[in-house]
C-alpha atoms as a PDB file:
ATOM      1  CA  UNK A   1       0.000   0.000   0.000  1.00  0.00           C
ATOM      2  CA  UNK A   2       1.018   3.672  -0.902  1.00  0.00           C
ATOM      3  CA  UNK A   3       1.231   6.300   1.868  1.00  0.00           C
ATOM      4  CA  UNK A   4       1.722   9.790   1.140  1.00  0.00           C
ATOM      5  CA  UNK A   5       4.811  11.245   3.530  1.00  0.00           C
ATOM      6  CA  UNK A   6       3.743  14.623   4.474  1.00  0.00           C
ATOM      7  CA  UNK A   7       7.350  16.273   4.995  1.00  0.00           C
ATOM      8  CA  UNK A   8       6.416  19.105   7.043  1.00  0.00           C
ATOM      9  CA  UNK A   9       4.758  17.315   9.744  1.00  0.00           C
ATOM     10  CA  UNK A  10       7.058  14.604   9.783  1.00  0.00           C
ATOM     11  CA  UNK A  11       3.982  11.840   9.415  1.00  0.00           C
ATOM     12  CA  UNK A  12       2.899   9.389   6.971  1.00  0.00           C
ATOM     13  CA  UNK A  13      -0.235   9.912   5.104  1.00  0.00           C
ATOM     14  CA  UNK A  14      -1.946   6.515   4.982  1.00  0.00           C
ATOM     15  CA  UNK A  15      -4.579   5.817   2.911  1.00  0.00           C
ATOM     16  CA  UNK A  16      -7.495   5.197   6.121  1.00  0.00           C
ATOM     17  CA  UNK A  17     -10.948   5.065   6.461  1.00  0.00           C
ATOM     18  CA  UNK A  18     -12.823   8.148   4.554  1.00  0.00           C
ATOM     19  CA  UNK A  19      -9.261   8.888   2.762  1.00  0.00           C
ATOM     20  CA  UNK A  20      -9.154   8.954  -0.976  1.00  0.00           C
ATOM     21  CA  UNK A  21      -5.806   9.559  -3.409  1.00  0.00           C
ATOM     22  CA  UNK A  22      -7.279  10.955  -5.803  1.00  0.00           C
ATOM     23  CA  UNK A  23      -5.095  11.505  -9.525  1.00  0.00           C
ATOM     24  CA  UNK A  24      -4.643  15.008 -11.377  1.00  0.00           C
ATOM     25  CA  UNK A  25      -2.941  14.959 -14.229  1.00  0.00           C
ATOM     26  CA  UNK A  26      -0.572  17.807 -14.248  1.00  0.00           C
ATOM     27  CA  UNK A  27      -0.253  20.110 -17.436  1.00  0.00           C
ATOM     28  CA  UNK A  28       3.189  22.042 -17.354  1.00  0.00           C
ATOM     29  CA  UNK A  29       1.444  25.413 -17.417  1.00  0.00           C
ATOM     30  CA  UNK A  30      -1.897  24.703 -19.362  1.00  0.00           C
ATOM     31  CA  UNK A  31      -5.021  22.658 -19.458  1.00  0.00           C
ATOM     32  CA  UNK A  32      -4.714  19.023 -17.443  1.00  0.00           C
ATOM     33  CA  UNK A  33      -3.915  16.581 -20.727  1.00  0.00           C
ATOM     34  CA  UNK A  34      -5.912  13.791 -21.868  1.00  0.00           C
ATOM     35  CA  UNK A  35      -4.570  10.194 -19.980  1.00  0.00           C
ATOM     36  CA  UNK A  36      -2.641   8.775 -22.792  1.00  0.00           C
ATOM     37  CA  UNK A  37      -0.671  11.933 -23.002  1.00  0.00           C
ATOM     38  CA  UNK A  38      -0.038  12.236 -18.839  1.00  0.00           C
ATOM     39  CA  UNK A  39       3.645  12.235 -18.137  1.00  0.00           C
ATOM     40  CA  UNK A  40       3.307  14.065 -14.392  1.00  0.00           C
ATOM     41  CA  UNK A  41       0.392  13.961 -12.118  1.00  0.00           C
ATOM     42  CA  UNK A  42      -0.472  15.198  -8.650  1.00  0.00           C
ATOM     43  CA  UNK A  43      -1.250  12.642  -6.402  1.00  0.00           C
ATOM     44  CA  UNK A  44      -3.812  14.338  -3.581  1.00  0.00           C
ATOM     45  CA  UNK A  45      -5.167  12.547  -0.110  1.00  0.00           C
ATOM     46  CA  UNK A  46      -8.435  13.695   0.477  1.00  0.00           C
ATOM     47  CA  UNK A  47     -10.093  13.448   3.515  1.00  0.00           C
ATOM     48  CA  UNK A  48     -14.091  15.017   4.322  1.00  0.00           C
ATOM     49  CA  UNK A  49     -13.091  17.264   1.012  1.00  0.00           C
ATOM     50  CA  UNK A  50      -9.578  19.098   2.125  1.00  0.00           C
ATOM     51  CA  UNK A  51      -6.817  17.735   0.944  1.00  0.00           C
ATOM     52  CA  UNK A  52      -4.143  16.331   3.697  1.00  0.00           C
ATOM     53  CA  UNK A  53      -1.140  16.355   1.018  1.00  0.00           C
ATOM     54  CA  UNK A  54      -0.438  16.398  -2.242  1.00  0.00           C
ATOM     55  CA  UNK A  55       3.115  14.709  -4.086  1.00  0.00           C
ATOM     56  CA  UNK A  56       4.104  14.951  -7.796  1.00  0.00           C
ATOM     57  CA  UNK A  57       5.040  11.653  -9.337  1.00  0.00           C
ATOM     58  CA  UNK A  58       5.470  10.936 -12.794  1.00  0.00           C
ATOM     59  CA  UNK A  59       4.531   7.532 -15.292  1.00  0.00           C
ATOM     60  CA  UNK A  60       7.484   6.097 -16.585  1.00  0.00           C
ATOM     61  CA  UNK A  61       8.668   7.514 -20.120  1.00  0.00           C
ATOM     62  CA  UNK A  62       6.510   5.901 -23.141  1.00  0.00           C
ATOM     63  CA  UNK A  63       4.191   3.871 -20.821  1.00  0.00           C
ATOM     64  CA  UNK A  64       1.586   1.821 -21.989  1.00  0.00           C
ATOM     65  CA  UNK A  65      -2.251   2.091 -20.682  1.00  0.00           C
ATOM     66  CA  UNK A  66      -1.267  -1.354 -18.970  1.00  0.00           C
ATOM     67  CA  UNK A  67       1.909   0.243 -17.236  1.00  0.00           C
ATOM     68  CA  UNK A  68       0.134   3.122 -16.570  1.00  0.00           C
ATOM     69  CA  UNK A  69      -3.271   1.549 -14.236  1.00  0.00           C
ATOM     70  CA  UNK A  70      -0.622  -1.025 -12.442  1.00  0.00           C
ATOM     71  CA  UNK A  71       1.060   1.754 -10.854  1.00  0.00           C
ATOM     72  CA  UNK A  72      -2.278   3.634 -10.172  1.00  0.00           C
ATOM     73  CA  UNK A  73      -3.831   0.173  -8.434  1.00  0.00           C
ATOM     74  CA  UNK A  74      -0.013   0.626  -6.447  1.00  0.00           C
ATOM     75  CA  UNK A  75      -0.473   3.721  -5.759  1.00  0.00           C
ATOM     76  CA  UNK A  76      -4.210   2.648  -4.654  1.00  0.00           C
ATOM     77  CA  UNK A  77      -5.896   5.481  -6.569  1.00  0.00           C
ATOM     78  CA  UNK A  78      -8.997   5.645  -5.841  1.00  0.00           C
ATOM     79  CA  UNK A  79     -10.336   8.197  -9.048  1.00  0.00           C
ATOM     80  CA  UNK A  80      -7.979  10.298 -12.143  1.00  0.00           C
ATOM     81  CA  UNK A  81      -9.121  13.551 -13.894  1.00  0.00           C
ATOM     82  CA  UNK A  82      -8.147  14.232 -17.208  1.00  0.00           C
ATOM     83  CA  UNK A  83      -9.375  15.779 -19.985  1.00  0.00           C
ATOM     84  CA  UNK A  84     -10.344  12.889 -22.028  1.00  0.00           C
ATOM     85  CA  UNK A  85     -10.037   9.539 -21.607  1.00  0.00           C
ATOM     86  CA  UNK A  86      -9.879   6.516 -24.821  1.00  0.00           C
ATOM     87  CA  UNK A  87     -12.400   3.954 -24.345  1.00  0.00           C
ATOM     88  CA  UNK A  88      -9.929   1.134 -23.843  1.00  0.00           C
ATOM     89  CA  UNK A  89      -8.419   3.204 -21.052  1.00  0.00           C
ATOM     90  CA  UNK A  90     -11.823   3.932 -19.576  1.00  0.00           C
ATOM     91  CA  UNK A  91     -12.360   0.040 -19.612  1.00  0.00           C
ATOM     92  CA  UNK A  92      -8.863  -0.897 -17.871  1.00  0.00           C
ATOM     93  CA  UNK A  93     -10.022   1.655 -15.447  1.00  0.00           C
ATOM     94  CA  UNK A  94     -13.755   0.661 -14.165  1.00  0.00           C
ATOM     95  CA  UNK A  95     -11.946  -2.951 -13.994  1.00  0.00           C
ATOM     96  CA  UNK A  96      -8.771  -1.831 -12.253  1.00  0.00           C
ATOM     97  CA  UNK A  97     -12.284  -0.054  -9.656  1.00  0.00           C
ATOM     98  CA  UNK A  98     -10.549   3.301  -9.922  1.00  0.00           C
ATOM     99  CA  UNK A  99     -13.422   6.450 -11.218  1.00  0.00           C
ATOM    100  CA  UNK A 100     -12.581   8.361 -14.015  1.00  0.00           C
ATOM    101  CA  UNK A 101     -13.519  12.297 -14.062  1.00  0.00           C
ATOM    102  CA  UNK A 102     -13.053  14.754 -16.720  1.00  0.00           C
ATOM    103  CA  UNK A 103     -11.933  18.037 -16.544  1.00  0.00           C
ATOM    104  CA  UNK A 104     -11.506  21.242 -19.151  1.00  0.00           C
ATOM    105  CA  UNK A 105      -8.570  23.127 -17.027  1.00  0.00           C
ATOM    106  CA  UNK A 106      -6.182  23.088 -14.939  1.00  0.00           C
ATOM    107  CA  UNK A 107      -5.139  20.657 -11.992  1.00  0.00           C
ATOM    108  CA  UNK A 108      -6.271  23.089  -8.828  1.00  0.00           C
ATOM    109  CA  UNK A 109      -9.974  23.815 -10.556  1.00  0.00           C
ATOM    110  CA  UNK A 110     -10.084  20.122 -10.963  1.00  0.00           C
ATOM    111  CA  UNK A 111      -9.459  18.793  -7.397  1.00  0.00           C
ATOM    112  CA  UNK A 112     -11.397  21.983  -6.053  1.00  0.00           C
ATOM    113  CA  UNK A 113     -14.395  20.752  -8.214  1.00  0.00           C
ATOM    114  CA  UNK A 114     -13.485  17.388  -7.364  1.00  0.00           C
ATOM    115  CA  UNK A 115     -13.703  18.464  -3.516  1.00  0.00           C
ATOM    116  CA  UNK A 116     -16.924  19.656  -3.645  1.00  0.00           C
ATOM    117  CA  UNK A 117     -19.003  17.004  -5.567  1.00  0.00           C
ATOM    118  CA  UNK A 118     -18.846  19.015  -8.970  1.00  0.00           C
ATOM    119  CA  UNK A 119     -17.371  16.401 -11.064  1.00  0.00           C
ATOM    120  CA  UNK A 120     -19.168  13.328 -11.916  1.00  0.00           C
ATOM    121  CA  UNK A 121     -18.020  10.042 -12.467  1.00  0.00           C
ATOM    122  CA  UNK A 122     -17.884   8.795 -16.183  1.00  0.00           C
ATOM    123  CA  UNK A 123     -19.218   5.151 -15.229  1.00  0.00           C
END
């Protein structure tokens, strides 16, 4: 299991009861990108709708959709936003039982949204 280590208070982040880790796919300055073209995303724990910590991590270089949901299941992702999603990644997803959300901007509008019930699941 993944645990987010929040540096500043010198604890673990652990991924408990009512905590979700919730996927943003980060843009480099624009829009969040669709999931096939995701090379950095901002992992976020999210607890009763505020986030407890958020950690950049990146997929590793040329990935496959495969590659790509076997480190989110490790990472235990619960949901990813990104702008558009292919149907045989939307597929991998529902069976991998992580939520897929899409989003037309950038990552903080997205988990804000996400945070307060805006976005809606695609299946």
């Amino acid at each position: 299991m993944f645990h987010l280590f929040d540096r500043e208070k010198s604890r673990v982040i652990s991924k408990g009861e009512g905590t979700e880790f919730v996927v943003v796919g980060f843009p480099g300055g624009g829009p969040i990108p669709d999931f096939e073209k995701i090379d950095h995303f901002e992992l976020y724990g999210v607890r009763d709708g505020k986030i407890l910590k958020k950690q950049m991590l990146r997929f590793p270089e040329n990935s496959e959709t495969q590659e790509r949901i076997r480190m989110l299941r490790e990472l235990s992702a619960d949901a990813v936003i990104a702008a558009r999603f292919l149907p045989r990644d939307l597929a991998q997803l529902k069976e991998a039982g992580i939520q897929a959300y899409t989003f037309d901007g950038g990552p903080g509008a997205a988990i804000r949204d996400y945070r307060k019930g805006r976005l809606k699941s695609i299946y």
